[in-house]
PDB file of N, CA and C in Angstrom:
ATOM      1  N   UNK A   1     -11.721  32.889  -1.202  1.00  0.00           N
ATOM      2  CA  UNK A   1     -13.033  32.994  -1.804  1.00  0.00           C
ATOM      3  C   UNK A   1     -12.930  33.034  -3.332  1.00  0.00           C
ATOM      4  N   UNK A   2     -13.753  33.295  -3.502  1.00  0.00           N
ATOM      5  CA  UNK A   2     -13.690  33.521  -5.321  1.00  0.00           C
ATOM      6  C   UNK A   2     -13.564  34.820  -5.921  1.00  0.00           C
ATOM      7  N   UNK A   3     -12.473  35.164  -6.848  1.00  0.00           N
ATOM      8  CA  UNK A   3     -12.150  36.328  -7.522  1.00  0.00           C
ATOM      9  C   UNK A   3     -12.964  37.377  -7.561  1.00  0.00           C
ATOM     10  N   UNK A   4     -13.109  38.211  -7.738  1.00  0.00           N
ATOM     11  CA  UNK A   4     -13.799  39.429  -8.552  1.00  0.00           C
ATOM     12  C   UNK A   4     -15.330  39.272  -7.691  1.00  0.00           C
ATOM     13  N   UNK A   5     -15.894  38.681  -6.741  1.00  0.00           N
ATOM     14  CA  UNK A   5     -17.016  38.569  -6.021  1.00  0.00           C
ATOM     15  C   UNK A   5     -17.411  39.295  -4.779  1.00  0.00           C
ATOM     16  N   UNK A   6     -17.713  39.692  -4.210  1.00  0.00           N
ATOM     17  CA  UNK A   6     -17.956  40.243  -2.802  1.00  0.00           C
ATOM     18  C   UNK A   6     -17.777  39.338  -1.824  1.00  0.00           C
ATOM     19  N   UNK A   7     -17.102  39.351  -1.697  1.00  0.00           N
ATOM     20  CA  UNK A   7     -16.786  38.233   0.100  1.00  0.00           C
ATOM     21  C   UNK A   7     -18.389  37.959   0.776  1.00  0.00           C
ATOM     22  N   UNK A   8     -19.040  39.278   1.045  1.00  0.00           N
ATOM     23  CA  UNK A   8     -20.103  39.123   1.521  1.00  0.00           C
ATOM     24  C   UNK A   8     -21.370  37.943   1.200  1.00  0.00           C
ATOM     25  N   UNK A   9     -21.077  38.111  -0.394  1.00  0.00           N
ATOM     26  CA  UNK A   9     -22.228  37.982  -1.132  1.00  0.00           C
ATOM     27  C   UNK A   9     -21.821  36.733  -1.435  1.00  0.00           C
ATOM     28  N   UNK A  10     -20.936  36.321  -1.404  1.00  0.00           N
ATOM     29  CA  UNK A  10     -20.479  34.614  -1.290  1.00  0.00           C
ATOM     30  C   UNK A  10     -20.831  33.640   0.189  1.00  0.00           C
ATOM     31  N   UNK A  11     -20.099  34.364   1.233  1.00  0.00           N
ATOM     32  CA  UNK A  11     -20.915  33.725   2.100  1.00  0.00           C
ATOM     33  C   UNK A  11     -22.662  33.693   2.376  1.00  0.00           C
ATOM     34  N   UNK A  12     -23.451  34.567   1.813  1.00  0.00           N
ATOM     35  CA  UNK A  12     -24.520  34.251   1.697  1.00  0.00           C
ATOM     36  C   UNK A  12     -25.220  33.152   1.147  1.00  0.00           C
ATOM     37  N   UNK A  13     -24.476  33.383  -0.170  1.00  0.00           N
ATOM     38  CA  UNK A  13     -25.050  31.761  -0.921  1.00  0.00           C
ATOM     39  C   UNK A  13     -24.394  31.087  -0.723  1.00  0.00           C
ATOM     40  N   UNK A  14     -23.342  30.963  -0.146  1.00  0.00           N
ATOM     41  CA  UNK A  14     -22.998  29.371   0.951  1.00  0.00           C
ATOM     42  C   UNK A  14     -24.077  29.043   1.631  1.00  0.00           C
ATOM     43  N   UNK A  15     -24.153  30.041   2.906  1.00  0.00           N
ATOM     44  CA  UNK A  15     -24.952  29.750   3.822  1.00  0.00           C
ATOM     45  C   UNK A  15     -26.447  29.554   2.719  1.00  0.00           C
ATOM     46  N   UNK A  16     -27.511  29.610   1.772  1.00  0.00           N
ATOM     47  CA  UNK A  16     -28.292  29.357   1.404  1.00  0.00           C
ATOM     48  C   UNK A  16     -28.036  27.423   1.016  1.00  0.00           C
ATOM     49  N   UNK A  17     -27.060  27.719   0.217  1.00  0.00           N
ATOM     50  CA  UNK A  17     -27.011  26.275  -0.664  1.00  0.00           C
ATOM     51  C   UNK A  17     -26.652  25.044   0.967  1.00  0.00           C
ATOM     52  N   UNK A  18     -26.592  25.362   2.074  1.00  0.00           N
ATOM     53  CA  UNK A  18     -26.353  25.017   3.382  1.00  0.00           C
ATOM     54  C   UNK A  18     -25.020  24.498   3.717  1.00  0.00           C
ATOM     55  N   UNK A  19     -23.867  24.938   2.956  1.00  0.00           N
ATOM     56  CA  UNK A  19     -22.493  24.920   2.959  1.00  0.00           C
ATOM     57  C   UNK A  19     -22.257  25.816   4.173  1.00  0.00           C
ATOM     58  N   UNK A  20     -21.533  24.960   5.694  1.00  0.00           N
ATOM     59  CA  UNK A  20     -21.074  25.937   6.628  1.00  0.00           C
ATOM     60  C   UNK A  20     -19.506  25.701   6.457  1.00  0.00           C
ATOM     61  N   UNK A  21     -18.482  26.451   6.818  1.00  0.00           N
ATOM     62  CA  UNK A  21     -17.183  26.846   6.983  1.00  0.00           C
ATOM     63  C   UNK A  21     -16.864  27.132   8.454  1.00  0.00           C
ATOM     64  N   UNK A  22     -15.551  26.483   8.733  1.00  0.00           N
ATOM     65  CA  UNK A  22     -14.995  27.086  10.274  1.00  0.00           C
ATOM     66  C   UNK A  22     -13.670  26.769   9.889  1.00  0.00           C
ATOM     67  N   UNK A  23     -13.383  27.664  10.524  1.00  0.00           N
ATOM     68  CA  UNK A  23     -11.496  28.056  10.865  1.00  0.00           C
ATOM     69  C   UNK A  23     -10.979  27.207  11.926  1.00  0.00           C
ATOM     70  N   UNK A  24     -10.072  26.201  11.891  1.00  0.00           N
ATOM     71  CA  UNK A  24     -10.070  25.639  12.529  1.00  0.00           C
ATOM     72  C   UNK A  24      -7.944  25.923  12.647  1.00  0.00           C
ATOM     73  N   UNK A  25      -7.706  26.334  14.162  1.00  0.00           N
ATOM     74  CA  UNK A  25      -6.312  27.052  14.389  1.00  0.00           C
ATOM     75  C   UNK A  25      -5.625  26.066  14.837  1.00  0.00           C
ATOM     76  N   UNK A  26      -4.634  25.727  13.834  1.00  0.00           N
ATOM     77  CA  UNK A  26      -3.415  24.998  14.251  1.00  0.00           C
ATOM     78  C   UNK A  26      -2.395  25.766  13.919  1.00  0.00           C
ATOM     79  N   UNK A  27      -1.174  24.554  14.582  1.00  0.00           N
ATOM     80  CA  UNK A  27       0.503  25.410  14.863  1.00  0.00           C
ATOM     81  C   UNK A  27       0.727  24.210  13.362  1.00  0.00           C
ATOM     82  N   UNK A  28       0.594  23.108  13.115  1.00  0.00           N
ATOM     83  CA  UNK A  28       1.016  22.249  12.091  1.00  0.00           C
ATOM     84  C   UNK A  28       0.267  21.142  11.879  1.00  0.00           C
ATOM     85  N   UNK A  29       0.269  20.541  10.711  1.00  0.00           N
ATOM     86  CA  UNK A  29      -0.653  19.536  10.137  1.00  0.00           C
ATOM     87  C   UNK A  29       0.450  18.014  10.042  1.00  0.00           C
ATOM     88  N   UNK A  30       0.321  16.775  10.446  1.00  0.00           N
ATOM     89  CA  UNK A  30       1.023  16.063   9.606  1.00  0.00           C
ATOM     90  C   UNK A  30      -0.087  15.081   9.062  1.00  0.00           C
ATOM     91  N   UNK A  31       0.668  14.454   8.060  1.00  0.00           N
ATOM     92  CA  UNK A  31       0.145  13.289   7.292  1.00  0.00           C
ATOM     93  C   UNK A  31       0.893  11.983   7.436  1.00  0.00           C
ATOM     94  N   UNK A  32       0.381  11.021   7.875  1.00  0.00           N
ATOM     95  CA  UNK A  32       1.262   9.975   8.452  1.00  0.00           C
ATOM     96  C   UNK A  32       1.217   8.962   7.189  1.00  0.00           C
ATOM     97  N   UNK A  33       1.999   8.646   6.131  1.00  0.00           N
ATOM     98  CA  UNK A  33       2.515   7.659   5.355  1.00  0.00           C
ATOM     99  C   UNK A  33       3.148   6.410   5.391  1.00  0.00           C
ATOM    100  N   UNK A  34       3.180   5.549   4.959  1.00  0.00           N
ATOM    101  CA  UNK A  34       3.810   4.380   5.444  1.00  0.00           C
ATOM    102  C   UNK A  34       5.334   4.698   5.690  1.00  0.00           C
ATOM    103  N   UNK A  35       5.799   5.227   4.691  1.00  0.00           N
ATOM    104  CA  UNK A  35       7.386   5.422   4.653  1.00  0.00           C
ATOM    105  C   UNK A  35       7.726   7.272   4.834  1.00  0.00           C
ATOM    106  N   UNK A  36       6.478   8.029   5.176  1.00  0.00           N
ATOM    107  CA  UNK A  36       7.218   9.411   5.028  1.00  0.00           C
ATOM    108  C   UNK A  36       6.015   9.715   5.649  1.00  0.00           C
ATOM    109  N   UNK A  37       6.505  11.141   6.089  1.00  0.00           N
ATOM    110  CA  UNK A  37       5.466  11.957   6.787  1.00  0.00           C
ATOM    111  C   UNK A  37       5.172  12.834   5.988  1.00  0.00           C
ATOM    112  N   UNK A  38       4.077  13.467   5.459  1.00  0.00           N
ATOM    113  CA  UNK A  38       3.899  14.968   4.948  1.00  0.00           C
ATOM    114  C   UNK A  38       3.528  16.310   5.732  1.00  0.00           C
ATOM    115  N   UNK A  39       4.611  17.395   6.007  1.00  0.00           N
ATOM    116  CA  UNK A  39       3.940  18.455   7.500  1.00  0.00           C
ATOM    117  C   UNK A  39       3.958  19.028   6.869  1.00  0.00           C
ATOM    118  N   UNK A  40       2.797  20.052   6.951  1.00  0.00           N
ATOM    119  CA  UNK A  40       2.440  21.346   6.713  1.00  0.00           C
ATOM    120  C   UNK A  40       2.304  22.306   7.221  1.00  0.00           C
ATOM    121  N   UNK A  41       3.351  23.186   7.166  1.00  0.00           N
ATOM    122  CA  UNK A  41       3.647  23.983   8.562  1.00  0.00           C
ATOM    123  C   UNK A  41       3.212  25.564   7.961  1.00  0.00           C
ATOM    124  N   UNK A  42       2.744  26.162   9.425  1.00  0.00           N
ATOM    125  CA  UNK A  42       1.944  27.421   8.758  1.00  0.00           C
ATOM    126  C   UNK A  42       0.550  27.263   8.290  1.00  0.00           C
ATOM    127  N   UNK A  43      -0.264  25.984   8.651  1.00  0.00           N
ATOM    128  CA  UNK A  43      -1.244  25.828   7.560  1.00  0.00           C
ATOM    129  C   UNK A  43      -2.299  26.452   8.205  1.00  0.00           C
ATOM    130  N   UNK A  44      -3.154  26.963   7.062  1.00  0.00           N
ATOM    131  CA  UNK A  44      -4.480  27.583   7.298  1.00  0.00           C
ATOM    132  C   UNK A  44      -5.632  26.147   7.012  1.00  0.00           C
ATOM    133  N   UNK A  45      -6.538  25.970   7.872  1.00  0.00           N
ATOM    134  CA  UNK A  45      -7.451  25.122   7.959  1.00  0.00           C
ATOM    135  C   UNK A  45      -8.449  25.500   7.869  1.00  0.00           C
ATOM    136  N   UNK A  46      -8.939  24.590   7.181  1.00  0.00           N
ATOM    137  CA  UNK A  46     -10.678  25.060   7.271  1.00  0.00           C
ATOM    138  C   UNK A  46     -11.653  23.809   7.066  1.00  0.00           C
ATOM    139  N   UNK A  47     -12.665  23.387   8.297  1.00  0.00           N
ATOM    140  CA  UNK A  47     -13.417  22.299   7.830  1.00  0.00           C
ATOM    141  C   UNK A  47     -14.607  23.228   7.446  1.00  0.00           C
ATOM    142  N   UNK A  48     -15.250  22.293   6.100  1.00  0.00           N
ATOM    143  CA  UNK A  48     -16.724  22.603   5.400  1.00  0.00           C
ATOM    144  C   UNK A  48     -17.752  21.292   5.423  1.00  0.00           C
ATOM    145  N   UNK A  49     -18.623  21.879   5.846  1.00  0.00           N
ATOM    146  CA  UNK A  49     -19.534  21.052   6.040  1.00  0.00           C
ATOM    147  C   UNK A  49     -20.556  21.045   4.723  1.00  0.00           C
ATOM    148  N   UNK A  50     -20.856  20.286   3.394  1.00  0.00           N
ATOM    149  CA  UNK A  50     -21.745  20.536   2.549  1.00  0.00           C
ATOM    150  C   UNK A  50     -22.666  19.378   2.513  1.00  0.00           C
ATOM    151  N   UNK A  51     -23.616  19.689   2.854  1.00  0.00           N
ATOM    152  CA  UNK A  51     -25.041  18.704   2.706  1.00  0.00           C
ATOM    153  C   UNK A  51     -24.365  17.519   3.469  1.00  0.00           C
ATOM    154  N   UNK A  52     -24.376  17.874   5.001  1.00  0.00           N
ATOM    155  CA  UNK A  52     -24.206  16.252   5.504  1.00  0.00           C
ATOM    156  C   UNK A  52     -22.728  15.924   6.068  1.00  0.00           C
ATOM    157  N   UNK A  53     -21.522  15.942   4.867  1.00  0.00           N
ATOM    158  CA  UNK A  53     -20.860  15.629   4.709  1.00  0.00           C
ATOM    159  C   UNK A  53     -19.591  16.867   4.941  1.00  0.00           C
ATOM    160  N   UNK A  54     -18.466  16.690   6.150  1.00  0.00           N
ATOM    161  CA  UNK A  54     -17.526  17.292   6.484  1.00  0.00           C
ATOM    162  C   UNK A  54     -16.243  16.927   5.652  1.00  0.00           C
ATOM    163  N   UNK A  55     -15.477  17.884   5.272  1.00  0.00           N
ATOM    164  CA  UNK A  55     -14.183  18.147   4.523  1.00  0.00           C
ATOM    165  C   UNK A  55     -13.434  18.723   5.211  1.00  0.00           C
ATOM    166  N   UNK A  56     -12.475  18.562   5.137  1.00  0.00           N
ATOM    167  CA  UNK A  56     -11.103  19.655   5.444  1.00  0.00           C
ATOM    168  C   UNK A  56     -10.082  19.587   4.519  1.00  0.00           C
ATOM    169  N   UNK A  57      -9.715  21.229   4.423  1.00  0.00           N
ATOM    170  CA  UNK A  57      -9.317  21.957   3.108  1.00  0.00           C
ATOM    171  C   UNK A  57      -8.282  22.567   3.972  1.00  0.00           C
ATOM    172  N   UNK A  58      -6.696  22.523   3.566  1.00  0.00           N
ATOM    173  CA  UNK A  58      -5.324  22.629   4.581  1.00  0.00           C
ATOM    174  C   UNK A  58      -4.579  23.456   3.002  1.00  0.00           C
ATOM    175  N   UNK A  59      -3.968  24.540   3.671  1.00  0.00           N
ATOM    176  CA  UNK A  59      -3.366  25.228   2.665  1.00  0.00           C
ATOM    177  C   UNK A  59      -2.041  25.449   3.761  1.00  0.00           C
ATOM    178  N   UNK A  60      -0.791  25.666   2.952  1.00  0.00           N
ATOM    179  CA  UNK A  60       0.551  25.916   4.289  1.00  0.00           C
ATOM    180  C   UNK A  60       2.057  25.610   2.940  1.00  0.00           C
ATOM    181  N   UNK A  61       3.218  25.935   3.861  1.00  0.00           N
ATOM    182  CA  UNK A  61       4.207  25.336   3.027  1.00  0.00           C
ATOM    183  C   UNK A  61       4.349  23.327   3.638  1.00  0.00           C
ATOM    184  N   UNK A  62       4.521  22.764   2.826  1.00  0.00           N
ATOM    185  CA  UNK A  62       3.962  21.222   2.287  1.00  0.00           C
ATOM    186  C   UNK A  62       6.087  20.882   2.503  1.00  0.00           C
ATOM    187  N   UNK A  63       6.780  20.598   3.423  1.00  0.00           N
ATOM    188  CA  UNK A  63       7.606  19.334   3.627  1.00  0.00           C
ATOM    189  C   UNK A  63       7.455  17.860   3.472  1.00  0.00           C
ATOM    190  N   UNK A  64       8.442  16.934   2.585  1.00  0.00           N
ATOM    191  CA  UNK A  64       8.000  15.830   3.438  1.00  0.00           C
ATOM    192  C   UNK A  64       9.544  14.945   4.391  1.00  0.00           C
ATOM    193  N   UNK A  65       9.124  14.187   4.901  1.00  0.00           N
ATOM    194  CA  UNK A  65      10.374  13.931   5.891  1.00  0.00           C
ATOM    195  C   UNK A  65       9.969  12.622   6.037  1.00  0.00           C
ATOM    196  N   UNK A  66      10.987  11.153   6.164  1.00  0.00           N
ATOM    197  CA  UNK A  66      10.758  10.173   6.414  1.00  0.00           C
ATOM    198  C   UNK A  66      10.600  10.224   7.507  1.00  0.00           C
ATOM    199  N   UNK A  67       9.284   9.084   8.241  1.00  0.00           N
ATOM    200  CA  UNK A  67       8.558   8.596   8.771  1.00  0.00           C
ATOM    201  C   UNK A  67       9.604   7.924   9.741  1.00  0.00           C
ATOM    202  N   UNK A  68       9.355   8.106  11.300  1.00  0.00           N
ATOM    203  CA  UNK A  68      10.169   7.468  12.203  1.00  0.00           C
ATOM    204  C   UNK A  68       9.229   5.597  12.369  1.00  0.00           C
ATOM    205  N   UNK A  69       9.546   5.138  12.242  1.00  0.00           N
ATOM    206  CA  UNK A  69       8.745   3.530  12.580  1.00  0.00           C
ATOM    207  C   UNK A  69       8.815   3.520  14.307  1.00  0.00           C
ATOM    208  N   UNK A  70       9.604   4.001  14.830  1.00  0.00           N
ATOM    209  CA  UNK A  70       9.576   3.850  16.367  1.00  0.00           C
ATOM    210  C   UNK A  70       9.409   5.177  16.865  1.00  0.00           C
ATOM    211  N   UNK A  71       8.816   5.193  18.100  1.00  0.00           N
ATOM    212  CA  UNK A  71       8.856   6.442  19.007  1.00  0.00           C
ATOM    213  C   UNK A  71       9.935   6.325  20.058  1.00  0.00           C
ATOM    214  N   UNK A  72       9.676   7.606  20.561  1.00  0.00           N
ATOM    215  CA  UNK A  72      10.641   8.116  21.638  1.00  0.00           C
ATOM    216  C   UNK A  72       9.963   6.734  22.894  1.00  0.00           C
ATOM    217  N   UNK A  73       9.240   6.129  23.125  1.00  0.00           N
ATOM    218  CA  UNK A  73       9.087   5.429  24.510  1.00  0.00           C
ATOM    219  C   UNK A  73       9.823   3.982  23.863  1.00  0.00           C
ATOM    220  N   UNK A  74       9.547   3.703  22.699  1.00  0.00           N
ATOM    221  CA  UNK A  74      10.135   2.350  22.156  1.00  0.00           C
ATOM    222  C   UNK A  74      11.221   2.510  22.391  1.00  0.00           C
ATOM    223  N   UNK A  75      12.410   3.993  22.138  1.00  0.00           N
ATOM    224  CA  UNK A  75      13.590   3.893  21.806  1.00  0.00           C
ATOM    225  C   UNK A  75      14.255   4.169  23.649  1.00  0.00           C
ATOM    226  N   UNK A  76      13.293   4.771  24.764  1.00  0.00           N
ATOM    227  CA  UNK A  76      13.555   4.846  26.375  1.00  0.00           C
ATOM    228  C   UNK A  76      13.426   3.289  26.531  1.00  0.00           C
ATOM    229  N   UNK A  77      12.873   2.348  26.408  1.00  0.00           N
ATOM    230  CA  UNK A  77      12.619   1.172  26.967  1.00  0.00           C
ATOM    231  C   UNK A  77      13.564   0.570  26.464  1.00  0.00           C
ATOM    232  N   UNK A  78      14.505   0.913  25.453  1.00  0.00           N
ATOM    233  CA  UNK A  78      15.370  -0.069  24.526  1.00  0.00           C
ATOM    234  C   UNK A  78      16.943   0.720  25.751  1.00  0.00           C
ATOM    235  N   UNK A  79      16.614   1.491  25.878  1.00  0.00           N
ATOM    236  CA  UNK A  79      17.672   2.427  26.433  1.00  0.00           C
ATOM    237  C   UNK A  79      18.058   1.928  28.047  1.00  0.00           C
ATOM    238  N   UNK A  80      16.498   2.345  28.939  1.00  0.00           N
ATOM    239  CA  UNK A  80      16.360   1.534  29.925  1.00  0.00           C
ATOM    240  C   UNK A  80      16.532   0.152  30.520  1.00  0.00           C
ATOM    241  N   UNK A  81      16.449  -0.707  29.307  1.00  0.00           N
ATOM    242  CA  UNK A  81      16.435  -2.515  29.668  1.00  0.00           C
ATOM    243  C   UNK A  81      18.216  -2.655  29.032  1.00  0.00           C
ATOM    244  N   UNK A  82      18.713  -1.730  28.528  1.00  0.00           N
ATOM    245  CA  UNK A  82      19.816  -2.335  28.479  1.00  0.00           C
ATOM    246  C   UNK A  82      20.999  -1.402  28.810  1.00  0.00           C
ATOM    247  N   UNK A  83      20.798  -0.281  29.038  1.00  0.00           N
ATOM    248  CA  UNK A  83      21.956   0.977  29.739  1.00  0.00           C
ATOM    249  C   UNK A  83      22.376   1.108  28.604  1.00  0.00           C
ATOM    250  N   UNK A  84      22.294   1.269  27.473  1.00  0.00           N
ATOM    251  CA  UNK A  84      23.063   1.789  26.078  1.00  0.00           C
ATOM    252  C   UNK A  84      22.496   2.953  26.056  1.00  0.00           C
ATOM    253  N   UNK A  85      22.989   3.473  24.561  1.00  0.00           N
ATOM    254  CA  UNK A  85      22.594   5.110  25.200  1.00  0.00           C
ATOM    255  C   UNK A  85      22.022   5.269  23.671  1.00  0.00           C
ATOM    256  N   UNK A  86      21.283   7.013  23.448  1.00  0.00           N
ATOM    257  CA  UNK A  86      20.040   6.939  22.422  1.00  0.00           C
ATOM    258  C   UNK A  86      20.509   6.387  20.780  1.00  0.00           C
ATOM    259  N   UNK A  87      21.713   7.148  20.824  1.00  0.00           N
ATOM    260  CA  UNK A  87      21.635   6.388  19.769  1.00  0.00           C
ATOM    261  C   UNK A  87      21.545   4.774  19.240  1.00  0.00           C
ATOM    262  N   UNK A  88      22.936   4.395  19.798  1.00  0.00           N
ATOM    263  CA  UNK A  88      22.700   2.464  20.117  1.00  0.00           C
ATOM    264  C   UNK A  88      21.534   1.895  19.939  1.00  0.00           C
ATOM    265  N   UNK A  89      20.361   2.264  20.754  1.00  0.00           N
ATOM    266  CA  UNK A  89      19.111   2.068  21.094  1.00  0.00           C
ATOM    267  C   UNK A  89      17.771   2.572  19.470  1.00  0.00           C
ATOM    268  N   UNK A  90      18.355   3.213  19.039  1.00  0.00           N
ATOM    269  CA  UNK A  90      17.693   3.276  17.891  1.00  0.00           C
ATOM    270  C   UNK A  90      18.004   2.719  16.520  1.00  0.00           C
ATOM    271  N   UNK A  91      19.514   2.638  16.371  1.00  0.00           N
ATOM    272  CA  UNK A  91      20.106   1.516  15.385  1.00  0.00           C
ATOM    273  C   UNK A  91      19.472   0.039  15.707  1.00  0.00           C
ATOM    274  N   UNK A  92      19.454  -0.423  17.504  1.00  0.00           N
ATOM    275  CA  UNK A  92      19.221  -1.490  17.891  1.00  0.00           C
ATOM    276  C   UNK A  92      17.618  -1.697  16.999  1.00  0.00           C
ATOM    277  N   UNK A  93      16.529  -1.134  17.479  1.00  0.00           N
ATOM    278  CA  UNK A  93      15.266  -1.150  17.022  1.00  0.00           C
ATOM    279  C   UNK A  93      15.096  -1.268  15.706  1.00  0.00           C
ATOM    280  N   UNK A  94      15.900  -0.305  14.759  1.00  0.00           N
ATOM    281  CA  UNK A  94      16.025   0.174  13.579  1.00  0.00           C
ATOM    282  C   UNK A  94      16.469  -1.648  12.636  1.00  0.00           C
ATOM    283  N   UNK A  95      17.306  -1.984  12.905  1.00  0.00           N
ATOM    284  CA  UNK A  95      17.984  -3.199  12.882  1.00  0.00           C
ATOM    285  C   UNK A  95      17.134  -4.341  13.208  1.00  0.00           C
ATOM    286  N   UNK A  96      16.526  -4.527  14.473  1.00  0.00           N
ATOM    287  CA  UNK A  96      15.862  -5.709  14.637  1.00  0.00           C
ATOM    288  C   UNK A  96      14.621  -5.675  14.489  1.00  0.00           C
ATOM    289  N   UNK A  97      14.227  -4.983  14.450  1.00  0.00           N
ATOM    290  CA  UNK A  97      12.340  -4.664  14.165  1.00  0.00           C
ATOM    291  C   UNK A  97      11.588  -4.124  14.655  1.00  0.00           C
ATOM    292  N   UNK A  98      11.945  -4.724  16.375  1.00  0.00           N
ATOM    293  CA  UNK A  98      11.086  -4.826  17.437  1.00  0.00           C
ATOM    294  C   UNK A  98      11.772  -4.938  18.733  1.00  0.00           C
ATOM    295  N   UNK A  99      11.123  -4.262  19.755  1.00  0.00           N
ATOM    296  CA  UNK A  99      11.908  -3.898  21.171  1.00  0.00           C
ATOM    297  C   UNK A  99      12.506  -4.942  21.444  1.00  0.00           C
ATOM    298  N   UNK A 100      11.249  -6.447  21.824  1.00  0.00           N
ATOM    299  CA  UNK A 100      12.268  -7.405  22.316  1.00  0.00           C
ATOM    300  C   UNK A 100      13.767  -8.097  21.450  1.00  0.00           C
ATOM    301  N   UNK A 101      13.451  -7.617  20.420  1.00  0.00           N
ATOM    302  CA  UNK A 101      14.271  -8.670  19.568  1.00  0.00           C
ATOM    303  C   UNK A 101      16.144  -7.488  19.757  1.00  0.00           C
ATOM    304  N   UNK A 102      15.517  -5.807  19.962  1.00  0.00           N
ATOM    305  CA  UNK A 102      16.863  -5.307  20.008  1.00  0.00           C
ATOM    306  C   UNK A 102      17.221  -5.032  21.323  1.00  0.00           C
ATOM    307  N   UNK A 103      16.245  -5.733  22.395  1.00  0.00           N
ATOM    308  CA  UNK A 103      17.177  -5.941  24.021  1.00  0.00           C
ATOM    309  C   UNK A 103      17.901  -7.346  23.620  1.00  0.00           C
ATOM    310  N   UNK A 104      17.262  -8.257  22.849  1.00  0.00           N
ATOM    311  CA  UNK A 104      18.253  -9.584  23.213  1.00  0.00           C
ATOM    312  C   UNK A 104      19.766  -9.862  22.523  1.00  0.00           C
ATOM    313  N   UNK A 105      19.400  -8.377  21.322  1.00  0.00           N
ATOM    314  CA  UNK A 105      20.043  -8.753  20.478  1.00  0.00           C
ATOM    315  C   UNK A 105      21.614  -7.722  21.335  1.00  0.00           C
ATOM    316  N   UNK A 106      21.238  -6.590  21.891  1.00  0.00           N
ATOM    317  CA  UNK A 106      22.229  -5.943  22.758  1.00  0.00           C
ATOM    318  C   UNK A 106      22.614  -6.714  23.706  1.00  0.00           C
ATOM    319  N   UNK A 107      22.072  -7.226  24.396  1.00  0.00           N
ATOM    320  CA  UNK A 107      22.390  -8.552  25.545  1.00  0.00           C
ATOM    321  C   UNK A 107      23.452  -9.768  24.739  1.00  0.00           C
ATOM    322  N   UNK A 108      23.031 -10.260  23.582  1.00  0.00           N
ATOM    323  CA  UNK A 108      23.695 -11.535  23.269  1.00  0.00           C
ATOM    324  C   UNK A 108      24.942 -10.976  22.723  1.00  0.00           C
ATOM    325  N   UNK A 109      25.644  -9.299  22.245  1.00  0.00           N
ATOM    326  CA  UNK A 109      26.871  -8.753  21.807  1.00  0.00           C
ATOM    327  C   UNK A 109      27.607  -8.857  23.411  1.00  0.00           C
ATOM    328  N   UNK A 110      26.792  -8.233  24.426  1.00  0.00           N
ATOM    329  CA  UNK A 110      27.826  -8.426  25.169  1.00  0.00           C
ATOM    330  C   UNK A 110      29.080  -9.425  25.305  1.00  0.00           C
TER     331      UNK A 110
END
């Protein structure tokens, strides 16, 4: 809230000026980037609604961590169609782009 004010007496003239607030409970926030993720872990949330228009306001400790391009089912199907094992299977993807291109490309080393 704001310094030196009454908690009380602030949410009042929120609620007048028709600014609503809700707490909204999460375990973590991410931010999905082209090349990185941003998580915010611990974060306190809060959407505000002012005249109309919804916001959300995320406070927490702020990591960032590169961005996986594939998931866990891309990297089972790469695993599955060719019996290699997780890692293999994620260099494979990592390397060729795209699922089909790192089954053919594990197939044509044999």
């Amino acid at each position: 809230m704001i310094p030196g004010m009454d908690p009380k007496a602030v949410k009042q003239a929120m609620k007048k000026l028709g600014v609503r607030q809700e707490e909204i409970e999460a375990k973590e926030v991410i931010i999905k980037c082209e090349d990185r993720d941003i998580v915010i872990q611990n974060p306190q949330v809060v959407k505000i609604n002012m005249m109309g228009q919804d916001s959300i306001q995320i406070t927490g400790n702020i990591i960032e961590r590169e961005s996986e391009v594939f998931n866990e089912d891309d990297i089972k199907t790469v695993m599955e169609q060719t019996g290699c094992d997780r890692e293999t299977a994620k260099l494979l993807l990592e390397k060729e782009g795209d699922i089909a291109s790192a089954i053919l490309a594990f197939e044509y080393k044999k």
